[in-house]
Protein backbone atom coordinates (compact mmCIF):
# COMPACT_ATOMS: atom_id res chain seq x y z
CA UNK A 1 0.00 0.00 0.00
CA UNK A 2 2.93 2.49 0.38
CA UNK A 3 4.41 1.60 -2.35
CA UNK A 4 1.43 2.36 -4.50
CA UNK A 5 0.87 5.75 -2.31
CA UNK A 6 4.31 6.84 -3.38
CA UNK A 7 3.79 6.04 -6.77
CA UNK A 8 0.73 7.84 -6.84
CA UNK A 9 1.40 11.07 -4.81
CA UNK A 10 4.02 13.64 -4.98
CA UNK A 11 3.87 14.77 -2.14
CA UNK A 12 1.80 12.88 1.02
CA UNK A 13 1.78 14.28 4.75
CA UNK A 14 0.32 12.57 7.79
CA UNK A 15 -0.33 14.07 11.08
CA UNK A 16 2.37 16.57 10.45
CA UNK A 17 3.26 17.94 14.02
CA UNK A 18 5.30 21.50 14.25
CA UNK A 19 5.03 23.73 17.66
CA UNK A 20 7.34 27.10 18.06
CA UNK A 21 7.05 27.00 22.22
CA UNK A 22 3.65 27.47 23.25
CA UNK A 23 2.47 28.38 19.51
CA UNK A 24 1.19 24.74 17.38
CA UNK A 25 1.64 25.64 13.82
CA UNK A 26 0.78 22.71 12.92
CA UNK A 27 -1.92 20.19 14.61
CA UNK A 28 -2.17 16.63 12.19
CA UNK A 29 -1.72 18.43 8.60
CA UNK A 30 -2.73 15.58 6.11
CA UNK A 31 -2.13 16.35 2.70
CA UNK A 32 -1.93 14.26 -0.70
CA UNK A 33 -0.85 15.88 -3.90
CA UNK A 34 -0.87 14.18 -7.17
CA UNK A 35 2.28 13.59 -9.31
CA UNK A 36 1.85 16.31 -12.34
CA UNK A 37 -0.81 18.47 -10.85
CA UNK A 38 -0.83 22.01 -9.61
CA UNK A 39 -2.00 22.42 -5.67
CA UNK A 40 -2.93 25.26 -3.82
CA UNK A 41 -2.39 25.53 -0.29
CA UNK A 42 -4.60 28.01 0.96
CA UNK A 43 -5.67 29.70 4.47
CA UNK A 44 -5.50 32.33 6.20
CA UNK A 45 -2.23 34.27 7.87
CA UNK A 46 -1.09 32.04 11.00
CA UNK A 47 -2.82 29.22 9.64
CA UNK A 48 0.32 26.94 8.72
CA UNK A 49 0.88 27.00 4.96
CA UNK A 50 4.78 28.27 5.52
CA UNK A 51 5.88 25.94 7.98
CA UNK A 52 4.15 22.93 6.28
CA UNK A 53 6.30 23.95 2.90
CA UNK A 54 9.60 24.35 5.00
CA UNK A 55 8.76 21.01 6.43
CA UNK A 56 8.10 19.71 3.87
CA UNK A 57 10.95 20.77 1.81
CA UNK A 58 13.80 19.85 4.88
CA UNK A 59 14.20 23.05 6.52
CA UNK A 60 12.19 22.12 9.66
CA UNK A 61 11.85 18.70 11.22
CA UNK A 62 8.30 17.42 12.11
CA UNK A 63 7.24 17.10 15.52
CA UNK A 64 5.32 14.24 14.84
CA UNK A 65 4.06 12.34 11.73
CA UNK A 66 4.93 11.70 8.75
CA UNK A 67 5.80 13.17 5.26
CA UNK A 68 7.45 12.06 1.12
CA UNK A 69 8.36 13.91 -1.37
CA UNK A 70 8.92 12.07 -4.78
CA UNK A 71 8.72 9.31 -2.91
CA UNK A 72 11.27 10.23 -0.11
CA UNK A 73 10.82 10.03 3.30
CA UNK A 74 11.46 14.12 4.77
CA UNK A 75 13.37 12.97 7.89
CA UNK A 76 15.00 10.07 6.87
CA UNK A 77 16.19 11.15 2.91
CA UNK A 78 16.61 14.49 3.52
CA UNK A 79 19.61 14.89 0.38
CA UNK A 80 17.25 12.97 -1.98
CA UNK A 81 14.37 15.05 -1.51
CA UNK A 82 16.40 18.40 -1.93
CA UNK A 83 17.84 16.78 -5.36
CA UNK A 84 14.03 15.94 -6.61
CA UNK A 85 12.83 19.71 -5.62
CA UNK A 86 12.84 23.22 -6.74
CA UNK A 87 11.82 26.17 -4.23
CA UNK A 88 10.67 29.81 -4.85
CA UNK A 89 10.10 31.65 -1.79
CA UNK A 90 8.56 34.99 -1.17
CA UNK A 91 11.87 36.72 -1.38
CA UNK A 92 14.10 36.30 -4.57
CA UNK A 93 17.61 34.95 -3.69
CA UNK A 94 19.59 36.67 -6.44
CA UNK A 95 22.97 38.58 -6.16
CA UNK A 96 21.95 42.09 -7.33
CA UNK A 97 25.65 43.20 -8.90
CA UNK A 98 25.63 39.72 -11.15
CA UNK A 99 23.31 39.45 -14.60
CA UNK A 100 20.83 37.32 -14.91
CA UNK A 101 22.80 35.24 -17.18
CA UNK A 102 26.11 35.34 -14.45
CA UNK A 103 23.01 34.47 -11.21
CA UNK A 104 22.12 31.20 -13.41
CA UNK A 105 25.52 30.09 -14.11
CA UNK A 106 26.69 30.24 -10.37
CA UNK A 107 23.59 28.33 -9.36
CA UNK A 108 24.34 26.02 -12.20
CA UNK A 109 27.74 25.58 -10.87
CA UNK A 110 26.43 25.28 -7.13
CA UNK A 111 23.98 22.17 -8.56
CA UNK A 112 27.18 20.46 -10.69
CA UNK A 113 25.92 21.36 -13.91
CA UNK A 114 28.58 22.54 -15.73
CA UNK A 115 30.46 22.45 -19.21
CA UNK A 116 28.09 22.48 -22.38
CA UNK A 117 25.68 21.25 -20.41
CA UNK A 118 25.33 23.68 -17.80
CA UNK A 119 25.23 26.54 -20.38
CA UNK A 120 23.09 25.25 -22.64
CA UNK A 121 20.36 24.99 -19.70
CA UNK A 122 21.14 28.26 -18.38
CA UNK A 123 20.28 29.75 -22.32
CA UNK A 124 17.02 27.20 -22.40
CA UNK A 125 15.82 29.32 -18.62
CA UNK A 126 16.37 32.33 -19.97
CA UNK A 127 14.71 31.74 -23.19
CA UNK A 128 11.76 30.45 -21.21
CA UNK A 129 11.48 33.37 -18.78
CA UNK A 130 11.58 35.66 -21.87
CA UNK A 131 14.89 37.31 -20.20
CA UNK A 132 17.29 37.06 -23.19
CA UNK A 133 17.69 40.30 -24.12
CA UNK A 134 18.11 41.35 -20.16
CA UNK A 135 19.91 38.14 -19.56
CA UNK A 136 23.41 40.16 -19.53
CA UNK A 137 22.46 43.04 -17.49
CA UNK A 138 22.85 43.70 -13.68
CA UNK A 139 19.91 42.23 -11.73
CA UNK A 140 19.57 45.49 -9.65
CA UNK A 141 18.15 47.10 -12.81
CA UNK A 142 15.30 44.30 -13.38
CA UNK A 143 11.70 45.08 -12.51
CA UNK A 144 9.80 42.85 -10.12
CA UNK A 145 8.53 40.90 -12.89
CA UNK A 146 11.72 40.00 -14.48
CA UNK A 147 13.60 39.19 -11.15
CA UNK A 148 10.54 36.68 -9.92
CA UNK A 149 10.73 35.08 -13.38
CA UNK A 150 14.71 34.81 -13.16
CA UNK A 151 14.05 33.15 -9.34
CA UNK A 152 11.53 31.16 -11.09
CA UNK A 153 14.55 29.86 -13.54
CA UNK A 154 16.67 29.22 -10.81
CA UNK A 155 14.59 26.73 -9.28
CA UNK A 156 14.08 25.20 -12.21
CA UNK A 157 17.98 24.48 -13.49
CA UNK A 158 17.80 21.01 -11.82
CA UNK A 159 14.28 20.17 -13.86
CA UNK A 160 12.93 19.24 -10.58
CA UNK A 161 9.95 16.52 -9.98
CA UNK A 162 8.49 19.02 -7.33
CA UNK A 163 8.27 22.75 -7.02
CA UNK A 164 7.34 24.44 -4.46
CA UNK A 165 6.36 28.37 -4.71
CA UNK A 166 6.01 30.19 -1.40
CA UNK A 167 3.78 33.46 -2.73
CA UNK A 168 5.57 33.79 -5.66
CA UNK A 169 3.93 36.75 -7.11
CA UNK A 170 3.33 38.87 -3.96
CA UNK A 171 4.18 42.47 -4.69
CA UNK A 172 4.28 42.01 -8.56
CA UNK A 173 1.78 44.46 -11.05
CA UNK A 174 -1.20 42.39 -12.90
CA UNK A 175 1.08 42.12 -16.38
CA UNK A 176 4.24 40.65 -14.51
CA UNK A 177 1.12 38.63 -12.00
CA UNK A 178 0.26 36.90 -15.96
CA UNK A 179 3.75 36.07 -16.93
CA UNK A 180 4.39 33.75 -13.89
CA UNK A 181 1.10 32.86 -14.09
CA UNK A 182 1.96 31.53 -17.82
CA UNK A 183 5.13 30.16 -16.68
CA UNK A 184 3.64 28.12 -13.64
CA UNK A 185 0.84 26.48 -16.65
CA UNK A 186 3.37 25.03 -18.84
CA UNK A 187 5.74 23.95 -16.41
CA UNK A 188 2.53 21.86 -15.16
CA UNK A 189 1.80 21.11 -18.37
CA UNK A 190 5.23 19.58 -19.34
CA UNK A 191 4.64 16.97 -15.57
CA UNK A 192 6.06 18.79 -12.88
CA UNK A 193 4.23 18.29 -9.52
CA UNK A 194 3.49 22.05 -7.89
CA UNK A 195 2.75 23.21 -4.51
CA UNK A 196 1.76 26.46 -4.19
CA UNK A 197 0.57 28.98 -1.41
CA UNK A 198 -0.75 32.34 -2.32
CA UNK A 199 -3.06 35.23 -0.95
CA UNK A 200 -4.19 35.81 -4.14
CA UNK A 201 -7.58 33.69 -4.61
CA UNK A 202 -7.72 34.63 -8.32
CA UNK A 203 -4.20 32.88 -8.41
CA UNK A 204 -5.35 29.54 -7.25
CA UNK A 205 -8.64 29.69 -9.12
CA UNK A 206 -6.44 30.18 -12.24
CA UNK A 207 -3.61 27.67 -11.70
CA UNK A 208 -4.79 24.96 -9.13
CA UNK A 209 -5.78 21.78 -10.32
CA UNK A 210 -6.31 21.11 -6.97
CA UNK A 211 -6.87 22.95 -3.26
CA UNK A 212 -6.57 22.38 0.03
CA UNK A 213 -7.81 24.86 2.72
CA UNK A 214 -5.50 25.09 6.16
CA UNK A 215 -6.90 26.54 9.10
CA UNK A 216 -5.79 26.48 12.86
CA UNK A 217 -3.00 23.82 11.50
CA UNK A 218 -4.86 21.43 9.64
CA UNK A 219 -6.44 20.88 6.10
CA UNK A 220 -9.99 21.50 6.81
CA UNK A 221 -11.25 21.06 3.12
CA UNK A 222 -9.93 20.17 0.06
CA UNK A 223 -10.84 19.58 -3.67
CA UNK A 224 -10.78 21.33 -7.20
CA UNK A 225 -11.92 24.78 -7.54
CA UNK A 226 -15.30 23.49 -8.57
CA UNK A 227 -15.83 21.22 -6.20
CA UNK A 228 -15.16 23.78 -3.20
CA UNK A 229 -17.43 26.37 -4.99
CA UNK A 230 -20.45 23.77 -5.19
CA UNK A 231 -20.44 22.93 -1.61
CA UNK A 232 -21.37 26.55 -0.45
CA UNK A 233 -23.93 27.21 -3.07
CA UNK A 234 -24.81 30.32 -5.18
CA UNK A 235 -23.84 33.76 -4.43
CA UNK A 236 -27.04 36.60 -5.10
CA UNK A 237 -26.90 40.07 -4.70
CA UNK A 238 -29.11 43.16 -5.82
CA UNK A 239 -28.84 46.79 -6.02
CA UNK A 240 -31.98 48.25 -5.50
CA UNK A 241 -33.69 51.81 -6.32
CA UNK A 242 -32.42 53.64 -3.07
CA UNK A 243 -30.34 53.78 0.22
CA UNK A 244 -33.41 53.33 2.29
CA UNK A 245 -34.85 50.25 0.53
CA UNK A 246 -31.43 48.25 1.24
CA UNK A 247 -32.46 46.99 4.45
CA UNK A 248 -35.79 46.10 3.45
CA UNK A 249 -33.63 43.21 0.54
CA UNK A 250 -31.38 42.23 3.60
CA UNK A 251 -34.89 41.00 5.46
CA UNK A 252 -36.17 39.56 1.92
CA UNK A 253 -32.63 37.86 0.83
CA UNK A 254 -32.54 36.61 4.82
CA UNK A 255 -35.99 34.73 4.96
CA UNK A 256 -34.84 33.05 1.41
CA UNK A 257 -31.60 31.79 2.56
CA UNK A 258 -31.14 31.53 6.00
CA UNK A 259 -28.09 33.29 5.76
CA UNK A 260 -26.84 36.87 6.53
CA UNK A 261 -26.77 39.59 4.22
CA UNK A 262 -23.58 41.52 3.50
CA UNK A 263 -25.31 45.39 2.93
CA UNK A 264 -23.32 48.14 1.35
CA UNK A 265 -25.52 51.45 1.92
CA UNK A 266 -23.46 53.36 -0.63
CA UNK A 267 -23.50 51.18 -3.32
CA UNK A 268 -27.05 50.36 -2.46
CA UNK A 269 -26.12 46.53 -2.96
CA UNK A 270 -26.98 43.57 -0.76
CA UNK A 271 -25.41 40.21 -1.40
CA UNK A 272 -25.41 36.89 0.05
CA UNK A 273 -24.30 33.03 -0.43
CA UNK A 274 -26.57 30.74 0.05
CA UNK A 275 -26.13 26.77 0.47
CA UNK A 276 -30.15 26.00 -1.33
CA UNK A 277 -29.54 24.61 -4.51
CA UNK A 278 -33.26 25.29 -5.47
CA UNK A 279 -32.80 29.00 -5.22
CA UNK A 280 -33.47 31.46 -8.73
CA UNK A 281 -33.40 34.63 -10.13
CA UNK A 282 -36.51 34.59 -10.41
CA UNK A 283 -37.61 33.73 -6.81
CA UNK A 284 -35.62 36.44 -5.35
CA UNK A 285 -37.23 39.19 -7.78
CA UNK A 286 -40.32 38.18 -6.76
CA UNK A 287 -40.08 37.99 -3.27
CA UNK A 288 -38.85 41.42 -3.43
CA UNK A 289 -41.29 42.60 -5.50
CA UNK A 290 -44.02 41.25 -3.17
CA UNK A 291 -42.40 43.10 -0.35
CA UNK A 292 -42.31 46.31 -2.26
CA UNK A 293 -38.53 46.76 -2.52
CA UNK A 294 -37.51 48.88 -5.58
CA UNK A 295 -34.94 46.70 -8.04
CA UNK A 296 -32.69 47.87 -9.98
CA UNK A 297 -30.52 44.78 -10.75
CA UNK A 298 -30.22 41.28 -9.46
CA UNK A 299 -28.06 38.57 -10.24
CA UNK A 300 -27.57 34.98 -9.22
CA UNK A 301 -24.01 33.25 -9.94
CA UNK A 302 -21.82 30.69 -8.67
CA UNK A 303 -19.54 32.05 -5.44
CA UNK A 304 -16.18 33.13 -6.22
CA UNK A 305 -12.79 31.34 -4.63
CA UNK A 306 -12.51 34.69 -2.46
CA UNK A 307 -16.40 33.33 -0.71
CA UNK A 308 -14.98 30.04 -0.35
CA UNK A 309 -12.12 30.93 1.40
CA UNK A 310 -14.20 33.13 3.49
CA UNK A 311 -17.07 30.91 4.32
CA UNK A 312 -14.84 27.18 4.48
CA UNK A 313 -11.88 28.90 6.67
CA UNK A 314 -13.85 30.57 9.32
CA UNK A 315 -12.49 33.74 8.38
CA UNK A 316 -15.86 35.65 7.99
CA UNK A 317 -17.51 37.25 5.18
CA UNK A 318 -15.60 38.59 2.71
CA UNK A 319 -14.93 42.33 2.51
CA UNK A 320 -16.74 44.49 0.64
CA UNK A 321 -15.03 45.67 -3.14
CA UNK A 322 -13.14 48.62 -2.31
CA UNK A 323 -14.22 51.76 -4.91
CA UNK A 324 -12.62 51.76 -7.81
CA UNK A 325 -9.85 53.99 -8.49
CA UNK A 326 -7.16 55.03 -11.22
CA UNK A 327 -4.40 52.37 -11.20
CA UNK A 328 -0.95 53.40 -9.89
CA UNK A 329 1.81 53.29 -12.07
CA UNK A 330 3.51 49.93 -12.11
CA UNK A 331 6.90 48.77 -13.21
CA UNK A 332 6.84 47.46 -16.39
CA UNK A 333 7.12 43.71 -16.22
């Protein structure tokens, strides 16, 4: 049965342990990812997702339980696990005064690929990350974009089974956000097993195959995108004819769900997830046209990763959308 369990998973926790003094990090995190898929740890800040990643790529020791990587035991195999992975944390580990070119060649050299060989991989990264005409200037003069997609390379010189990306496009503009995005596809696409965490809900909607939710320490749910979005239902909301009337919806949108309104006075908006599978459109116009609240719009739609998150993790509703405003002015990517 093991054997078939490390055939089958990349990567398989159970009861993973880790306590920092009085703080438990982790309390019994199970967790089975599938060789060649993309996974996306998710949860909220303090929940675990950082120390299960440095567990389970050797930097921290377990507590208690258990935990393979390509089919290496963490504790035990620590060297062979490091050789089968690739890691991109939050913070790019590149040498600022080198090129892009001279950062991959050292790394090559640090991983014993070297010779013909070693350049010839190093030109293949940089073709990939789109960095070849930048590839021979200093790193301090790359944008964000450019220097995540040139840590992004880095991890990749040893064409590793398993990659792990710790937030890997925190801090980067929407165009730069796209590139890794793009990068992160095809790298799945080509068979490489990836873990990722991320803030970004969008992110994991885009590129997980796969998700599991970690709260207080533990996996609380998992499944694909549309799997997690079915189990909480449909998300409704209206805008109605004036500020007054939006407390009348809440009471209407309350009694036809069961569940509490999120109001937004200035927008004149009230929205709410509901778990009934038998709720419509046109039921909720009606009911508030029978209570005599003035519509302007409704709409009925399936919730959004963000409500998920929200609703599955205990973390409360979801904040309102913030007004929109004129973008700042980003680096280019």
């Amino acid at each position: 049965m093991v054997l078939h369990m490390e055939t089958t998973y990349a990567v398989l926790s159970e009861g993973l342990e880790k306590g920092f003094g009085e703080v438990r990090a982790l309390r019994g995190l199970d967790l089975a990812v599938p060789a060649g898929r993309v996974c996306g740890l998710l949860g909220p800040n303090g929940a675990g997702k950082t120390t299960a990643v440095r567990l389970l790529t050797t930097l921290l020791a377990p507590d208690a339980g258990t935990a393979r990587v390509a089919g290496h035991d963490v504790v035990r195999e620590p060297a062979a696990v490091r050789r089968a992975i690739g890691v991109t944390g939050q913070e790019a580990s590149l040498d600022e005064e080198l090129s892009g070119r001279e950062n991959l060649r050292l790394f090559a050299r640090l991983q014993r690929l070297r010779g013909a060989p070693g350049r010839a991989r190093v030109d293949e990264l940089l073709a990939g990350a789109g960095l070849e005409e930048a590839a021979d200037r200093p790193v301090r003069g790359y944008s964000g974009g450019m220097r995540r997609r040139l840590d992004l390379a880095v991890s990749l010189l040893a064409r590793p089974r398993v990659l792990f990306l710790d937030e890997p496009t925190t801090g980067l503009d929407p165009v730069a956000r796209e590139g890794v995005w793009r990068a992160v596809r095809a790298l799945a696409d080509e068979g490489t097993t990836v873990l990722l965490t991320t803030q970004y809900l969008e992110e994991a909607d885009r590129l997980a195959d796969d998700i599991a939710l970690v709260d207080g320490g533990r996996v609380t749910a998992r499944g694909t995108p549309a799997e997690l979005k079915a189990r909480i239902g449909s998300s409704a909301e209206v805008v109605v004819g004036e500020a007054g009337a939006v407390a009348g919806a809440a009471v209407v949108l309350r009694s036809l769900t069961g569940a509490e309104p999120v109001l937004d006075h200035g927008r004149r908006t009230v929205g709410v997830v509901s778990e009934d599978q038998a709720l419509t459109l046109p039921r909720i116009v009606l009911a508030l046209d029978a209570a005599g609240v003035p519509l302007v719009d409704a709409s009925l739609r399936p919730p959004t990763l963000d409500e998920v998150f929200h609703r599955l993790t205990g973390a409360g509703a979801p904040p309102l959308p913030a007004p929109s405003a004129a973008p700042a002015k980003e680096e280019a990517a």
